[in-house]
C-alpha atoms as a PDB file:
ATOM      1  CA  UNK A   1      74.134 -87.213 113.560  1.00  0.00           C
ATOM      2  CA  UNK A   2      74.377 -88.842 110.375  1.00  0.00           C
ATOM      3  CA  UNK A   3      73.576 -92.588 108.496  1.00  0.00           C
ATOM      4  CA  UNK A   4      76.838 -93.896 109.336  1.00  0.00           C
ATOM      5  CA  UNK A   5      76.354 -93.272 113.009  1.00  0.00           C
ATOM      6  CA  UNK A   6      72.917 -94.364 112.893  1.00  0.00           C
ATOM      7  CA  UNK A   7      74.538 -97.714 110.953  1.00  0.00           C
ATOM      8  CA  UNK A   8      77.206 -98.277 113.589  1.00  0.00           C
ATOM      9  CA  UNK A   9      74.802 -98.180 116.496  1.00  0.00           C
ATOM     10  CA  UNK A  10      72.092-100.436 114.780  1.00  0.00           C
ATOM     11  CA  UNK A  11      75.267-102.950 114.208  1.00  0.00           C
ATOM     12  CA  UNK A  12      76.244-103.192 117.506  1.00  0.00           C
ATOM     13  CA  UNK A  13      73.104-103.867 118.887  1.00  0.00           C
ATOM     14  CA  UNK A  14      72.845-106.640 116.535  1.00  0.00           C
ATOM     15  CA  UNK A  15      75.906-107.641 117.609  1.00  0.00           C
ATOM     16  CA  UNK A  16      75.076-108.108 121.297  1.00  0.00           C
ATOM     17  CA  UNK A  17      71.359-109.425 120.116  1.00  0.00           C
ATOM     18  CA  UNK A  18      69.640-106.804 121.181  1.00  0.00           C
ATOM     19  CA  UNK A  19      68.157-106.750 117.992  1.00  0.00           C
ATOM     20  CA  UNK A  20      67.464-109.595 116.363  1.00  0.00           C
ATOM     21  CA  UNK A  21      66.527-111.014 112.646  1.00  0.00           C
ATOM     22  CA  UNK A  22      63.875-110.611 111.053  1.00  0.00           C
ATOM     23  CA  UNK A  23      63.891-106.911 112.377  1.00  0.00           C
ATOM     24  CA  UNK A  24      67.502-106.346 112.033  1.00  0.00           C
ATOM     25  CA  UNK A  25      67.723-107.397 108.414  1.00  0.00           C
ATOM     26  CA  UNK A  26      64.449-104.839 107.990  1.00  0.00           C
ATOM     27  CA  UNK A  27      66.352-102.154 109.750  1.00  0.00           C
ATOM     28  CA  UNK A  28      69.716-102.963 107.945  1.00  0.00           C
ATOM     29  CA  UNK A  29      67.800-102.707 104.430  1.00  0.00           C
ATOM     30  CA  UNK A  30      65.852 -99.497 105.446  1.00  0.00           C
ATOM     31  CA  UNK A  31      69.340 -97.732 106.024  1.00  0.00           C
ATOM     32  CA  UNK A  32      70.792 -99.475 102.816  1.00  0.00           C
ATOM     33  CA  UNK A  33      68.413 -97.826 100.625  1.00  0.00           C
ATOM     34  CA  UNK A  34      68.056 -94.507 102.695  1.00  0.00           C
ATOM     35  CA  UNK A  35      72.013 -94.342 102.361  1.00  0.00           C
ATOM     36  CA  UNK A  36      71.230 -94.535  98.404  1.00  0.00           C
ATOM     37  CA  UNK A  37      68.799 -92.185  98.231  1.00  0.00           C
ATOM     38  CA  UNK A  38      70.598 -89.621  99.643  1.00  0.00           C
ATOM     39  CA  UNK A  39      73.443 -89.915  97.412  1.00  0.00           C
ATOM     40  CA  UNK A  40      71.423 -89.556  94.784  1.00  0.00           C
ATOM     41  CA  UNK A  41      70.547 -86.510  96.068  1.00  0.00           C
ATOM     42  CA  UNK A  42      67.044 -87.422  96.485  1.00  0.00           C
ATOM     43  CA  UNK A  43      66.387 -85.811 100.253  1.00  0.00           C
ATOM     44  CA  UNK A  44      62.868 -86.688 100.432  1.00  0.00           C
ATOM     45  CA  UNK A  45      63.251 -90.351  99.516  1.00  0.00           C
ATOM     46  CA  UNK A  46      65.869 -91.018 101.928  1.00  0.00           C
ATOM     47  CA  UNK A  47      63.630 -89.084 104.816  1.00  0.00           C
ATOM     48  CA  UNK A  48      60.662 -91.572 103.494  1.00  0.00           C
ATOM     49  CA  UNK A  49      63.330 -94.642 103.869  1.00  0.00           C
ATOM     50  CA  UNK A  50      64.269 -93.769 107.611  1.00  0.00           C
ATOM     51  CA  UNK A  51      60.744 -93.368 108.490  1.00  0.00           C
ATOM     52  CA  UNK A  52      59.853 -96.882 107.020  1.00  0.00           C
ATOM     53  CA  UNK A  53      62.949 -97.643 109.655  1.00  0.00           C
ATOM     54  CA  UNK A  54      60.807 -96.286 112.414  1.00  0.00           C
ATOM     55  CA  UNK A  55      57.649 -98.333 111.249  1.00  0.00           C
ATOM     56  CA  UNK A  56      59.928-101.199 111.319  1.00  0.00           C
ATOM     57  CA  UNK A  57      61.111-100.475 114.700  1.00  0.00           C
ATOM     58  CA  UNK A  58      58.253 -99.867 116.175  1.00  0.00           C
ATOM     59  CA  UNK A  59      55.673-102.742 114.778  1.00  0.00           C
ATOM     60  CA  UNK A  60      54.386-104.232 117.341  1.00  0.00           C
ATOM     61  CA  UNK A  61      54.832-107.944 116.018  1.00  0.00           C
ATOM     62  CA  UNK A  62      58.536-107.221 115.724  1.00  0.00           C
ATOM     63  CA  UNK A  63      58.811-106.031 119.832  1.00  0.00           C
ATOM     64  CA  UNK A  64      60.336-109.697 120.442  1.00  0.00           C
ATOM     65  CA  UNK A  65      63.505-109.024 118.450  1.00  0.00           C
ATOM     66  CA  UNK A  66      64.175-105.489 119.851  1.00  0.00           C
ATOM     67  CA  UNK A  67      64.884-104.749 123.548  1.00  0.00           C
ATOM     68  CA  UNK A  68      63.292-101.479 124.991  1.00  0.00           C
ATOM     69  CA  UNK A  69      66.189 -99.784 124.956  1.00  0.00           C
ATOM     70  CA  UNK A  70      67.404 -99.806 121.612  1.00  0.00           C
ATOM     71  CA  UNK A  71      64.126 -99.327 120.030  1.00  0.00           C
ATOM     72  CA  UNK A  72      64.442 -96.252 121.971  1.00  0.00           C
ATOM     73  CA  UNK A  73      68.087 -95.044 120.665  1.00  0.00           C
ATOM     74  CA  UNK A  74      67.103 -96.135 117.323  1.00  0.00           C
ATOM     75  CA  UNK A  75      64.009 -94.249 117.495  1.00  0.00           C
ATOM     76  CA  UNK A  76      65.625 -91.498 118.703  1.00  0.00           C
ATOM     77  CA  UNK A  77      68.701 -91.422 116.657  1.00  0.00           C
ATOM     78  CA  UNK A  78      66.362 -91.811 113.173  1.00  0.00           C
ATOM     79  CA  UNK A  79      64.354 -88.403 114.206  1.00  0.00           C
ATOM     80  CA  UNK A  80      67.083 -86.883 114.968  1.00  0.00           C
ATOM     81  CA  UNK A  81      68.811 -87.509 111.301  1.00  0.00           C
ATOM     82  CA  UNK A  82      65.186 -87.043 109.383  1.00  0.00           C
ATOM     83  CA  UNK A  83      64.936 -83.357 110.876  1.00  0.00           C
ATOM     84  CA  UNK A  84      68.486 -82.878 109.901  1.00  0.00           C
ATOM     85  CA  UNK A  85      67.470 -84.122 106.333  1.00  0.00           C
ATOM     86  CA  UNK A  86      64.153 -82.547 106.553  1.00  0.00           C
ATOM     87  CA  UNK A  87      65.829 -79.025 107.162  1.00  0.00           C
END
């Protein structure tokens, strides 16, 4: 698993609108700045980025612009990278 997969997935459930602005542009940004982070080398910074993805994701005033299940392959995709990063 890594950002670019995590990227890919989040854009193509924007594409079929199953998720939706404002929460896509949140989840597109948290990912944007995660991806620069890392290159920076700074590990911990991009970990804190994907988990402000996660907050996004799962606010509760942001459930109308996310279906169930790609909150849950976001979710699940974003752990799965931050204990890669976190190793």
């Amino acid at each position: 698993m890594d950002l670019a997969v995590l990227e890919s997935i989040l854009n193509q459930y924007i594409a079929s609108r199953e998720v939706s602005d404002p929460l896509a542009n949140q989840l597109s940004q948290s990912i944007k700045q995660a991806r620069h982070q890392w290159d920076k080398g700074s590990a911990d910074q991009a970990v804190k980025k994907l988990e402000d993805f996660q907050k996004h994701l799962n606010k509760e005033s942001m459930a109308p612009y996310v279906t169930e299940a790609a909150k849950r392959t976001l979710h699940s995709r974003s752990q799965s990278l931050i204990q890669v990063w976190s190793s």
